[in-house]
Every structure is written in C-alpha cells, then in structure tokens.
N, C-alpha and C. Protein backbone atom coordinates (compact mmCIF):
# COMPACT_ATOMS: atom_id res chain seq x y z
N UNK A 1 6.14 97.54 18.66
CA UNK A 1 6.96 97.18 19.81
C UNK A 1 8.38 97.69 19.58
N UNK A 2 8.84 98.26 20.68
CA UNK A 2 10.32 98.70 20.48
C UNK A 2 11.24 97.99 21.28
N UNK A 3 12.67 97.71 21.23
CA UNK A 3 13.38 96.95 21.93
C UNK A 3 14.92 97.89 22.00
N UNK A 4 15.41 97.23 23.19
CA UNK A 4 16.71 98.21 23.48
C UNK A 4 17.78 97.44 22.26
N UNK A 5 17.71 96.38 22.21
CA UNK A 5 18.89 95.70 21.57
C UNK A 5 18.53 95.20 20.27
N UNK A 6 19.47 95.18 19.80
CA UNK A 6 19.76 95.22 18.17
C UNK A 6 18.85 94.00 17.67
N UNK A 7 18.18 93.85 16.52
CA UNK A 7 17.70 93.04 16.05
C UNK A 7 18.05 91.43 15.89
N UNK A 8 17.44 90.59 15.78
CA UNK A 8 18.00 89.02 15.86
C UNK A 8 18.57 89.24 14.08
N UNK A 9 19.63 87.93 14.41
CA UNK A 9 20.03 87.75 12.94
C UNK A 9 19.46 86.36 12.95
N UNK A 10 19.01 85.77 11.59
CA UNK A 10 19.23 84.40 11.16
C UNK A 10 20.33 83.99 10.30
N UNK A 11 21.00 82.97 10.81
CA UNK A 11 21.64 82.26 9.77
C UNK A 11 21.41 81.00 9.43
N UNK A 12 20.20 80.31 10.36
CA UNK A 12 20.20 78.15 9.75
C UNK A 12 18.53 78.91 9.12
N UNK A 13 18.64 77.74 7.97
CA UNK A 13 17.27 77.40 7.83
C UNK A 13 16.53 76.81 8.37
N UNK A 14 16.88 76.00 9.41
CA UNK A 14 16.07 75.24 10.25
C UNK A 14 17.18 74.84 11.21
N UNK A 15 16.89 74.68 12.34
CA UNK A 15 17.40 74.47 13.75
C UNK A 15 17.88 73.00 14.03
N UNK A 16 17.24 71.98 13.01
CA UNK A 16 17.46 71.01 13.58
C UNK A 16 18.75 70.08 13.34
N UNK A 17 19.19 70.02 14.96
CA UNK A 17 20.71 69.33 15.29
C UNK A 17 20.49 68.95 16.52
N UNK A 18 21.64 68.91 16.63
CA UNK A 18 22.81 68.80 18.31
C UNK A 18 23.17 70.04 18.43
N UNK A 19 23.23 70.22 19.95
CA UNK A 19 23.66 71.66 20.42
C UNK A 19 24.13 71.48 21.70
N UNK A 20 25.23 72.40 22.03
CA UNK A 20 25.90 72.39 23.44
C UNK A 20 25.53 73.70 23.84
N UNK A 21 25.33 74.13 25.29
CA UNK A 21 25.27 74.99 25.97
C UNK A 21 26.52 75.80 25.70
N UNK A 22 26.74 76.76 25.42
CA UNK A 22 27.36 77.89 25.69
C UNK A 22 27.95 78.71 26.72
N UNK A 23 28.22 78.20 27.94
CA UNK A 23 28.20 78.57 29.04
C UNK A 23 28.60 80.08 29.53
N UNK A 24 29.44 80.23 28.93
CA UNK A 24 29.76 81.85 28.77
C UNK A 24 29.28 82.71 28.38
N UNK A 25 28.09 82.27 27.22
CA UNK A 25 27.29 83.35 27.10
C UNK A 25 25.55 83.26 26.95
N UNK A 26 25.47 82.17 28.31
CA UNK A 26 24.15 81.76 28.70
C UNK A 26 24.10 82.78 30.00
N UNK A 27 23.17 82.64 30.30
CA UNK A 27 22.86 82.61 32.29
C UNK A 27 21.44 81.93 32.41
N UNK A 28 21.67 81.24 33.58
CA UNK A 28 20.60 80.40 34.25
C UNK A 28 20.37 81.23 35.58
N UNK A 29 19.49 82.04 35.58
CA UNK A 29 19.45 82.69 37.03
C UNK A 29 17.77 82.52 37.56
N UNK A 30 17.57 83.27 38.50
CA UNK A 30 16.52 82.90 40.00
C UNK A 30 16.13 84.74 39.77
N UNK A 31 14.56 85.16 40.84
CA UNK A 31 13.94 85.96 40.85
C UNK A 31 13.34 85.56 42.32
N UNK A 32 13.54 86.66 43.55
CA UNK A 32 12.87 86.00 44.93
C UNK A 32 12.37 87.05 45.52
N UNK A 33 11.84 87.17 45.94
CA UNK A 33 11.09 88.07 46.60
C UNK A 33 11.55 88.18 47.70
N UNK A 34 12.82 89.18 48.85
CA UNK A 34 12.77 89.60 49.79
C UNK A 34 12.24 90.33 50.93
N UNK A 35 11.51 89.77 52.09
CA UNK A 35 10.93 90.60 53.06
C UNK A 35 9.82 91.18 52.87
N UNK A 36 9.10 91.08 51.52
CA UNK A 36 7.93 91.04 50.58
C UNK A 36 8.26 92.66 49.88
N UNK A 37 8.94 92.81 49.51
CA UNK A 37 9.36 94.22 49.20
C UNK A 37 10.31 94.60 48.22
N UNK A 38 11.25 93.98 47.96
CA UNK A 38 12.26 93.98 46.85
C UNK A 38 12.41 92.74 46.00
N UNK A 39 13.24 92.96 44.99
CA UNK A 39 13.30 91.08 44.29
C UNK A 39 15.34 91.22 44.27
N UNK A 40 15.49 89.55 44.96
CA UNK A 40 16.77 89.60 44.42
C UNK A 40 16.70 88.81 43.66
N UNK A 41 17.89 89.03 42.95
CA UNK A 41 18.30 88.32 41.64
C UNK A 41 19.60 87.42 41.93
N UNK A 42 19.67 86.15 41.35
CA UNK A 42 20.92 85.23 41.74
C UNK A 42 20.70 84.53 40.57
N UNK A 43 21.85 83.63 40.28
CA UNK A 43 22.15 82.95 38.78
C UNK A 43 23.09 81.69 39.45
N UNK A 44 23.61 80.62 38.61
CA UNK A 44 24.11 80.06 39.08
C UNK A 44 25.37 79.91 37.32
N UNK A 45 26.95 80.03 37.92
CA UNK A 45 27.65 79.99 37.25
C UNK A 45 27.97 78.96 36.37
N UNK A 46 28.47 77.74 37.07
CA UNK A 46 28.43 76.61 36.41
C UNK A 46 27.31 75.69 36.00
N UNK A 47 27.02 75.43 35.27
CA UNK A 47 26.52 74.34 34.27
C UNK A 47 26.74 74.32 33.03
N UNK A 48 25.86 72.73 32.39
CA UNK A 48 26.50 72.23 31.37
C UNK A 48 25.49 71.69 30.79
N UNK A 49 24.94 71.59 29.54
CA UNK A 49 23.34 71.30 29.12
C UNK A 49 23.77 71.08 27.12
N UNK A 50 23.24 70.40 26.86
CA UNK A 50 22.59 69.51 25.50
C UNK A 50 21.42 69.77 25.08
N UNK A 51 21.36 70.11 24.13
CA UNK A 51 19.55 69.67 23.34
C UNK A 51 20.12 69.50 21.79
N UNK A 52 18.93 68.29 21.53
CA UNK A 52 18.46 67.97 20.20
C UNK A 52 17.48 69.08 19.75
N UNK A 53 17.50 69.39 18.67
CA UNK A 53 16.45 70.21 18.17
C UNK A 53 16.16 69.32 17.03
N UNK A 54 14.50 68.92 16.51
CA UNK A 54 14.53 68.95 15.70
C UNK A 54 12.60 69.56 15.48
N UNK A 55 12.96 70.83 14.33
CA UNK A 55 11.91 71.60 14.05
C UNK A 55 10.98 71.16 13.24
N UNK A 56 10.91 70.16 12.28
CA UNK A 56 10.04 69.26 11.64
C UNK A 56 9.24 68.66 12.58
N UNK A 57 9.75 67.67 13.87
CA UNK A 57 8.92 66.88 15.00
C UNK A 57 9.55 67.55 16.38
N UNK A 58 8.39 68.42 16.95
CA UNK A 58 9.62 69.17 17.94
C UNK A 58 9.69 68.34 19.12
N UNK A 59 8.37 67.47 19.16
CA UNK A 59 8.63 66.12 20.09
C UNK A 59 9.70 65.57 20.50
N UNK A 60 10.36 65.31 19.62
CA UNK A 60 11.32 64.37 19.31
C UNK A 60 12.76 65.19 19.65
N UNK A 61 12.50 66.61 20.14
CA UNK A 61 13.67 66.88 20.63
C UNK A 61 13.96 67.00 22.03
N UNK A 62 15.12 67.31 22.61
CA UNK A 62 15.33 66.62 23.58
C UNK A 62 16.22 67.87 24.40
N UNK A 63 16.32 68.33 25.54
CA UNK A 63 16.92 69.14 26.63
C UNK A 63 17.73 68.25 27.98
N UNK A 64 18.69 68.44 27.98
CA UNK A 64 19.36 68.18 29.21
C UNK A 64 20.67 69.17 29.43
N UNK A 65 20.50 69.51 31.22
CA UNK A 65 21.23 70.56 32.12
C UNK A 65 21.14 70.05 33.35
N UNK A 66 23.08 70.16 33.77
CA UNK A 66 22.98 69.88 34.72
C UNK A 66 23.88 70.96 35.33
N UNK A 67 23.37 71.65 36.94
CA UNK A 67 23.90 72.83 37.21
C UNK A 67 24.23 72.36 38.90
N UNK A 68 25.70 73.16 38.57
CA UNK A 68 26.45 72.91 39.99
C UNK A 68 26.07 73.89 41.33
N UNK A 69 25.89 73.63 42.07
CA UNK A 69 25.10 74.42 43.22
C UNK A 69 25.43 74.91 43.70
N UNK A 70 27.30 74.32 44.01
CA UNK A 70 27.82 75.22 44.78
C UNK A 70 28.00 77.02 44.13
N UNK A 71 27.88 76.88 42.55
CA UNK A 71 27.94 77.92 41.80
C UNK A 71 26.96 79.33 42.18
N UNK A 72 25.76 79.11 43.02
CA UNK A 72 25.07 79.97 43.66
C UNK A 72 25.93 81.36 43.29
N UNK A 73 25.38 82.88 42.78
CA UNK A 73 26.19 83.83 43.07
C UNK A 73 24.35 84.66 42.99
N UNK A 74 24.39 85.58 44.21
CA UNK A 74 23.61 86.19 44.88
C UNK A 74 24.12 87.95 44.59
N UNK A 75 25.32 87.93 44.52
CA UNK A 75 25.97 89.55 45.21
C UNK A 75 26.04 89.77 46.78
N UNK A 76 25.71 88.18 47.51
CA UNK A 76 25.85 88.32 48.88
C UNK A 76 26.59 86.72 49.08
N UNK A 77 27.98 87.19 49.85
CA UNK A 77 28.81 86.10 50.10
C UNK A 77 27.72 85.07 51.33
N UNK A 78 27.67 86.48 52.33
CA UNK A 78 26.43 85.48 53.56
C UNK A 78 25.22 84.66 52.93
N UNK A 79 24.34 85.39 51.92
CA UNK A 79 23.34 84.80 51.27
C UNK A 79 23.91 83.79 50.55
N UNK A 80 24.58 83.44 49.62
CA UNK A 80 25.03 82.87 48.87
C UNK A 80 25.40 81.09 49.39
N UNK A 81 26.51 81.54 50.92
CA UNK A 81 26.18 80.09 51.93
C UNK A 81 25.89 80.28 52.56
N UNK A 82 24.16 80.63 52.43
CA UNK A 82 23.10 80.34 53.52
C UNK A 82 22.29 79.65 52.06
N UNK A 83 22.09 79.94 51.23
CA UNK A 83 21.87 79.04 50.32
C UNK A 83 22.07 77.71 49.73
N UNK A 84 23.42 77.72 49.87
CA UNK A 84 24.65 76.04 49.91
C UNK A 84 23.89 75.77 51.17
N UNK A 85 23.72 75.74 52.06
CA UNK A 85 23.53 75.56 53.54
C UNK A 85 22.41 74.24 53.49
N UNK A 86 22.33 73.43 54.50
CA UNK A 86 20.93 72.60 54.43
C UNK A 86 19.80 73.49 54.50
N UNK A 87 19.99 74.63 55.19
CA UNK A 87 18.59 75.23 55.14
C UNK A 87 18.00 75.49 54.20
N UNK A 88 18.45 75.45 53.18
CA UNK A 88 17.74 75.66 51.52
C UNK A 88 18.96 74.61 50.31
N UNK A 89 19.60 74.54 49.64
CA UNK A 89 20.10 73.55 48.45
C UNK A 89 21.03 72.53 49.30
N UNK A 90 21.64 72.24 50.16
CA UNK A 90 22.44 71.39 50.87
C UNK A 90 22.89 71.03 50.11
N UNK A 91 24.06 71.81 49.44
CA UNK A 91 24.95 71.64 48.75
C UNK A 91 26.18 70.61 48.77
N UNK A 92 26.64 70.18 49.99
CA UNK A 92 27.42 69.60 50.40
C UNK A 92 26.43 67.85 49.84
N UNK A 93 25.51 67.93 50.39
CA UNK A 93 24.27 66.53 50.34
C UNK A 93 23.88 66.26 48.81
N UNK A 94 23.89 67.11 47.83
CA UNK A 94 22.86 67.27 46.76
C UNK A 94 23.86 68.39 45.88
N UNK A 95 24.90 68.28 44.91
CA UNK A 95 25.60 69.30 44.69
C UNK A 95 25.04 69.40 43.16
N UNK A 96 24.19 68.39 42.62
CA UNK A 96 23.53 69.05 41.55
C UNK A 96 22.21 69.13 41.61
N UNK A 97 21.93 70.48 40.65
CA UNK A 97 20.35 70.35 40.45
C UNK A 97 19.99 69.90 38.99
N UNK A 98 18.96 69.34 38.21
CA UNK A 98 19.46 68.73 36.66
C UNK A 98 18.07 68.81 36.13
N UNK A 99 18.12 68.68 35.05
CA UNK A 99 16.40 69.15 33.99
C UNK A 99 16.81 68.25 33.29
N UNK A 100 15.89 67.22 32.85
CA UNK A 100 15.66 66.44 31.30
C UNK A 100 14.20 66.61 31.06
N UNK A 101 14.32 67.24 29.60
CA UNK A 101 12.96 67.47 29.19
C UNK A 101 12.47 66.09 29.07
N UNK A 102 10.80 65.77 29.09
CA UNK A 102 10.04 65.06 28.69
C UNK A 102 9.34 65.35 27.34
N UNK A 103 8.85 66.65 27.09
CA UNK A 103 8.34 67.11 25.84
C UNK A 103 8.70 68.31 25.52
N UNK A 104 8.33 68.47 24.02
CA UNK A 104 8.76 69.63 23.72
C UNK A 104 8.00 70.00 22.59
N UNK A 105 6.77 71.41 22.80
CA UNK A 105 6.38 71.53 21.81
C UNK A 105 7.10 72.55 20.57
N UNK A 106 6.03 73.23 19.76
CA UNK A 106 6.59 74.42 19.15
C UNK A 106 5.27 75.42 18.39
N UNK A 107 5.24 76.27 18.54
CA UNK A 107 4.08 76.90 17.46
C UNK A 107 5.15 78.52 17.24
N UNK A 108 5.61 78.62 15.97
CA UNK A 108 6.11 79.56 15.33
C UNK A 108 7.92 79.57 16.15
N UNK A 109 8.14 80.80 16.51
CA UNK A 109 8.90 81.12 17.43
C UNK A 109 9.43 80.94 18.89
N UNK A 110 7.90 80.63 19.33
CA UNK A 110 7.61 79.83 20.81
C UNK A 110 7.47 78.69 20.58
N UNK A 111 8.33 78.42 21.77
CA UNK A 111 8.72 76.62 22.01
C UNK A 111 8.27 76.38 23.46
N UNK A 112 7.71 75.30 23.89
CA UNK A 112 7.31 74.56 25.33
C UNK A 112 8.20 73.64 25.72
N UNK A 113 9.24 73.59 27.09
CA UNK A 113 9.84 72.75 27.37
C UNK A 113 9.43 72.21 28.30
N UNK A 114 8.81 70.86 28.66
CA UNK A 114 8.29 70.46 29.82
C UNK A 114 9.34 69.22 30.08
N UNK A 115 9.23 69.34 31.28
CA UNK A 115 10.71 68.20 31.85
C UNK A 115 10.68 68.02 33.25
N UNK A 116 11.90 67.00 34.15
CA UNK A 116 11.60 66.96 35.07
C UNK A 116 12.37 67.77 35.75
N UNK A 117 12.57 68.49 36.89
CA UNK A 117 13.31 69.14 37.52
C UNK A 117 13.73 68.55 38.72
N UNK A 118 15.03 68.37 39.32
CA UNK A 118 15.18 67.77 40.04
C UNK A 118 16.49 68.57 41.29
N UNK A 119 16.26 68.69 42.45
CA UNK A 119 16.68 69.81 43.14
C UNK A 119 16.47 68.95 44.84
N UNK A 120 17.48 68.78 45.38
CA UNK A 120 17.56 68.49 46.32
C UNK A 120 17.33 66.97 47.03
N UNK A 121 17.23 66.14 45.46
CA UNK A 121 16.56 64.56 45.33
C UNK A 121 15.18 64.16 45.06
N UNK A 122 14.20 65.86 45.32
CA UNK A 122 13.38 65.87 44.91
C UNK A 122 13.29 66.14 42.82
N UNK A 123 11.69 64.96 42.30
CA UNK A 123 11.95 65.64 41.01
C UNK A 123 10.46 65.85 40.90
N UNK A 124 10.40 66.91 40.31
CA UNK A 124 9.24 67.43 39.82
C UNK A 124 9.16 67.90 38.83
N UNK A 125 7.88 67.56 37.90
CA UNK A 125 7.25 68.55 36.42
C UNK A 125 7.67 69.62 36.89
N UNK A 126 7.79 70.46 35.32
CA UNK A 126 8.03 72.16 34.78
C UNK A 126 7.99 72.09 34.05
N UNK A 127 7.38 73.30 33.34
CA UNK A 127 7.07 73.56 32.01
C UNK A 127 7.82 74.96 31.60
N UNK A 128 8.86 74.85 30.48
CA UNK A 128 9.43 76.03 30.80
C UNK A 128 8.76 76.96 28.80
N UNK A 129 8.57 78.08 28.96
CA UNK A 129 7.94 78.74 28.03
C UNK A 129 9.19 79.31 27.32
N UNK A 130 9.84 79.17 25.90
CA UNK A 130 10.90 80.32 25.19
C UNK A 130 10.34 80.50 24.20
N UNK A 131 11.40 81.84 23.71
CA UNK A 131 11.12 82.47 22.73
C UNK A 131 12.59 81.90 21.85
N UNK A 132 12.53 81.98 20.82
CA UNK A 132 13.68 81.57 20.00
C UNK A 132 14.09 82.66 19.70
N UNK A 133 15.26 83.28 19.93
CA UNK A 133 15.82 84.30 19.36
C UNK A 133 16.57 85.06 18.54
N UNK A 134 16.82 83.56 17.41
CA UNK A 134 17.84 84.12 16.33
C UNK A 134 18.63 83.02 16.27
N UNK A 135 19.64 83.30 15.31
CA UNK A 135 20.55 82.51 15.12
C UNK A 135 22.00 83.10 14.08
N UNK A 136 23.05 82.64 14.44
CA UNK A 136 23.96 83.50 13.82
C UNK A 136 25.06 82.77 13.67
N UNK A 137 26.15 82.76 12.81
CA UNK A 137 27.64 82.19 12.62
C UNK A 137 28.51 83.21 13.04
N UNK A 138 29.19 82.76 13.98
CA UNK A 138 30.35 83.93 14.91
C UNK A 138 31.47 83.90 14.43
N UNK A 139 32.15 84.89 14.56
CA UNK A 139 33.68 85.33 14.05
C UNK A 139 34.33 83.91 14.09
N UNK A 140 34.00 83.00 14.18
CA UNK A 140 34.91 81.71 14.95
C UNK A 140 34.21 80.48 13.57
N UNK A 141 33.35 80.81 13.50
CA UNK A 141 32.94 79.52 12.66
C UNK A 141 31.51 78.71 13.31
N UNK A 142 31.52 79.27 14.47
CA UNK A 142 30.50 78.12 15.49
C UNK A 142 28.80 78.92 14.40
N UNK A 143 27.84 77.64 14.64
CA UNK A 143 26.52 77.93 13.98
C UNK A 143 25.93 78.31 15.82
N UNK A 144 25.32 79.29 15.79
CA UNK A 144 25.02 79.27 17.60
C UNK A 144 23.33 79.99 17.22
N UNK A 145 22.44 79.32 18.32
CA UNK A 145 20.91 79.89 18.42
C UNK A 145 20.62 80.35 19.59
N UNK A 146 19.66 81.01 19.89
CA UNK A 146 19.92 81.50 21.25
C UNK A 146 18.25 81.56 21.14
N UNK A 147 17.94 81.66 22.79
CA UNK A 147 16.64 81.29 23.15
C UNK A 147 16.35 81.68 24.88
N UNK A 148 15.36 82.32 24.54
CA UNK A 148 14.89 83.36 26.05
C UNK A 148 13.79 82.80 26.60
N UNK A 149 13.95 82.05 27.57
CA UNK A 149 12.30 81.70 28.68
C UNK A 149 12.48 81.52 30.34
N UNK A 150 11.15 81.29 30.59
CA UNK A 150 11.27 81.89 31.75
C UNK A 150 10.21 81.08 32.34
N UNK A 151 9.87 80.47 33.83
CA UNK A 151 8.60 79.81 34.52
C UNK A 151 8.66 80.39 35.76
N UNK A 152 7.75 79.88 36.71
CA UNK A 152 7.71 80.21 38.44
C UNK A 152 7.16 78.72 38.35
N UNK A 153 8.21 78.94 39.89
CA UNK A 153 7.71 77.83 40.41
C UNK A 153 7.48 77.81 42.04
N UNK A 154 7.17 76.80 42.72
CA UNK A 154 6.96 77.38 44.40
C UNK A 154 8.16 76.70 44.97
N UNK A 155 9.31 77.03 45.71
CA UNK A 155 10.54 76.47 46.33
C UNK A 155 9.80 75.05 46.87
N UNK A 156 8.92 75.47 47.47
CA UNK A 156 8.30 74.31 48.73
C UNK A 156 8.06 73.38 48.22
N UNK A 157 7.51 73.14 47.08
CA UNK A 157 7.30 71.54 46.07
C UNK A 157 8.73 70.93 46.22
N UNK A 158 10.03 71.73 46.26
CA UNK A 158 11.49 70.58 46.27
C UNK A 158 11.75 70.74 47.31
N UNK A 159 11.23 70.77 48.45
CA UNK A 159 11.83 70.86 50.09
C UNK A 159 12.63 72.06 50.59
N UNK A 160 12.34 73.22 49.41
CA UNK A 160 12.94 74.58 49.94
C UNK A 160 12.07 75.21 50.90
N UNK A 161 12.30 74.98 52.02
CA UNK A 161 10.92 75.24 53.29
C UNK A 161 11.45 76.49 53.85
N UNK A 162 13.18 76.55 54.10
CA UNK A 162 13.13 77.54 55.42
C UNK A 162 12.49 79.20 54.88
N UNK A 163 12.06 79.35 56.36
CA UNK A 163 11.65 80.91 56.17
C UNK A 163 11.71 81.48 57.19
N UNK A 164 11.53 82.83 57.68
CA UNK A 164 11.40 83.80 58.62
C UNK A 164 10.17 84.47 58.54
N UNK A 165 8.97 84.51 59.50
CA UNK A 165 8.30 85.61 59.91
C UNK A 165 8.36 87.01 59.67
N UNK A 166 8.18 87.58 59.15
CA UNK A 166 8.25 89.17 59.47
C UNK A 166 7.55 89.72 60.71
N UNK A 167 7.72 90.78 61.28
CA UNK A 167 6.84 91.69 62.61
C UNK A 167 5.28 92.05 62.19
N UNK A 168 5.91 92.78 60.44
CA UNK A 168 4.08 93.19 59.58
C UNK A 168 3.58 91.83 59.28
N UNK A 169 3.99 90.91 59.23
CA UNK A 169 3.19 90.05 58.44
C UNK A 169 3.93 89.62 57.42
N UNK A 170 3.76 87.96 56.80
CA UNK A 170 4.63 87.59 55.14
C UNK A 170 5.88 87.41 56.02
N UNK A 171 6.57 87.08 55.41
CA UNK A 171 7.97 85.96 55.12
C UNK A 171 8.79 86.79 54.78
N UNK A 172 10.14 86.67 54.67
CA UNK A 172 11.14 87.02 54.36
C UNK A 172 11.79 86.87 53.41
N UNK A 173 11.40 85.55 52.61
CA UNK A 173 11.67 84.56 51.02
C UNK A 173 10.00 84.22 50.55
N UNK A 174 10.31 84.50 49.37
CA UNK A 174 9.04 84.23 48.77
C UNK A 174 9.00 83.09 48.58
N UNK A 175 8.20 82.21 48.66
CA UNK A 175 7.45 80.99 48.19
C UNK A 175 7.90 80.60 46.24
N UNK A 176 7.30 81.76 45.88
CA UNK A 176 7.16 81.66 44.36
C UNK A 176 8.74 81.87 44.02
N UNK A 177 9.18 81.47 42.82
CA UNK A 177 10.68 81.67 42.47
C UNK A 177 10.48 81.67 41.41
N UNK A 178 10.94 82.89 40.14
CA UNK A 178 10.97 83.00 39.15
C UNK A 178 12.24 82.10 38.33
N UNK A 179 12.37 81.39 37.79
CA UNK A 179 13.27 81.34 36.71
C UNK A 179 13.45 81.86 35.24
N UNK A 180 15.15 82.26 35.26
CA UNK A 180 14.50 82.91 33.97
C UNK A 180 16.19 82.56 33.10
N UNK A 181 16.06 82.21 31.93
CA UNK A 181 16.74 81.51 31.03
C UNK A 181 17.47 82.22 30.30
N UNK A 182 18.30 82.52 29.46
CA UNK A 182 19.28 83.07 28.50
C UNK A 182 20.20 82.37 27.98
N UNK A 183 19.81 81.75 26.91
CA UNK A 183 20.47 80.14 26.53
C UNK A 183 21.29 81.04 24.89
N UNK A 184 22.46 80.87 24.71
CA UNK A 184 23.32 80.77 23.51
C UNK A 184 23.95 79.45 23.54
N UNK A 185 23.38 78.75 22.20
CA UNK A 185 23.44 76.74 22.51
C UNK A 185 24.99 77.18 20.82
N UNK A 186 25.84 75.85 20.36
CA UNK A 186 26.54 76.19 19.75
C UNK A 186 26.22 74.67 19.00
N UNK A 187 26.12 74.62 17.40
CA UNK A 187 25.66 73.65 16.77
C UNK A 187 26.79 72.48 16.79
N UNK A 188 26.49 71.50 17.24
CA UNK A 188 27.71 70.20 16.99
C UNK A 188 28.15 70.34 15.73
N UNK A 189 29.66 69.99 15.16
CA UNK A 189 30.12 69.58 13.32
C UNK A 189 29.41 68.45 13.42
C-alpha cells in the first residue's frame, strides 16, 4: 500500500488518558450527494469534544462532542443558510448537534465508536468506525493522537426531510450522508 503523506509517528506507549479535541487541527465534515451527480463536501467549524481513552478496557472509554450549527461552511453562503434554515438543521431552534458515545470497542489499530447522535432534538444510534493514526509530542510540549473515521447515515432518521424532485428522476439531496472525521485530540497534564 502506498500513501501520499508521511508516515505516522508514535510517541505514548499506550493511549490511555484524558484528551481534548484539538479544534484547529481536527475537521468534522459531511459528504452529500447533489442532483444525483456530484458530492458536496461541508464541515462544520466550531466544536468542542473530550474522550477518555483507556486501551487496556476500551469499554470503559468514553467520547463526547458538541458542534455548533450555526458553524455550517459549504463553499456556498446560499447553501450554507438554507442549511441553518428550518428546512434542514433549524439552527435558530436547535443550535447544537452532540455525540456521547455509549461503547467503545478496539481490535489492534481500529477502534468502534457507538453513541448517541443527536441533531435537531432527535437522538439516534451510530456507530462510528476509526483508524488510530499515530501519536506524537509537538514543538509545544502537548502529547497529541490523532484518529481517522468515517459512517453514513440517512438525514431522514433526524427529521432532515426537505428535498426537491428532479425532471430525470431522484432528488436533489441525497438521503444517505457520509460523515467523515479527522480528530487531533491533545493529552490532559
């Protein structure tokens, strides 16, 4: 297997702590299917998220994120509040969306985060799949791990309903919504 980017470093022997989100050098972004033909891509800027790790009982560790809505960034100012909009996150009604894991497995490198998701007052199961990606001590002193995953889920399970017809046939927003993760967490002293 070949990869564009430089190899992972390790620096903990084991993962298990307290950890803060990184926010600056995370992204929490979205995958949608436009008009059945292209995919846009959107992320959301602000949030703020915790996990326990502990790699001995991975049970026993713990995920929480909570992400501000109005933060939506699309590359389209119109898309972006038509999104805030009631017709899809009613941002104004519901200005966070928030994850607390319920479980958490582990086998090697891959970790299972299953939790509740909660988006619009609706909460629903997810199971989110990562890869662990390293770990490193930065010019600064911080112990930081970083971790790549990704799920689909269907909008319509949290009351994301609106849609448009097309003339050929299919919708205009896909149903299915990729999420996809890029977590740099920073170890508590």
């Amino acid at each position: 297997m070949t990869t564009d980017f430089d190899a992972p470093t390790t620096a903990l022997d084991t993962l298990t702590g307290d950890y803060t989100i990184d926010v600056s050098h995370s992204r929490l972004g979205f995958v949608a299917r436009h008009a059945m033909v292209t995919k846009v891509r959107g992320q959301f800027g602000a949030f703020s998220g915790t996990a326990h790790v502990d790699e001995s009982d991975p049970a026993a560790s713990k995920v929480d994120i909570s992400i501000d809505v109005t933060s939506i960034e699309t590359g389209s100012a119109d898309r972006d509040g038509h999104l805030k909009s009631a017709d899809f996150f009613d941002a104004e009604q519901f200005p966070a969306i928030t994850f607390t894991s319920t479980d958490v497995s582990r086998d090697g490198n891959e970790w299972t985060v299953a939790g509740d998701l909660t988006i619009k007052g609706v909460t629903k199961p997810v199971s989110i799949d990562f890869e662990q990606t390293g770990s490193a001590r930065d010019p600064f002193g911080n112990l930081r791990v970083g971790f790549e995953g990704e799920t689909t889920i269907n909008r319509k399970d949290w009351g994301l309903t609106w849609n448009a017809a097309l003339e050929t046939g299919g919708v205009l927003v896909s149903e299915k919504i990729k999420l996809e993760f890029d977590i740099s967490a920073i170890q508590s002293a």
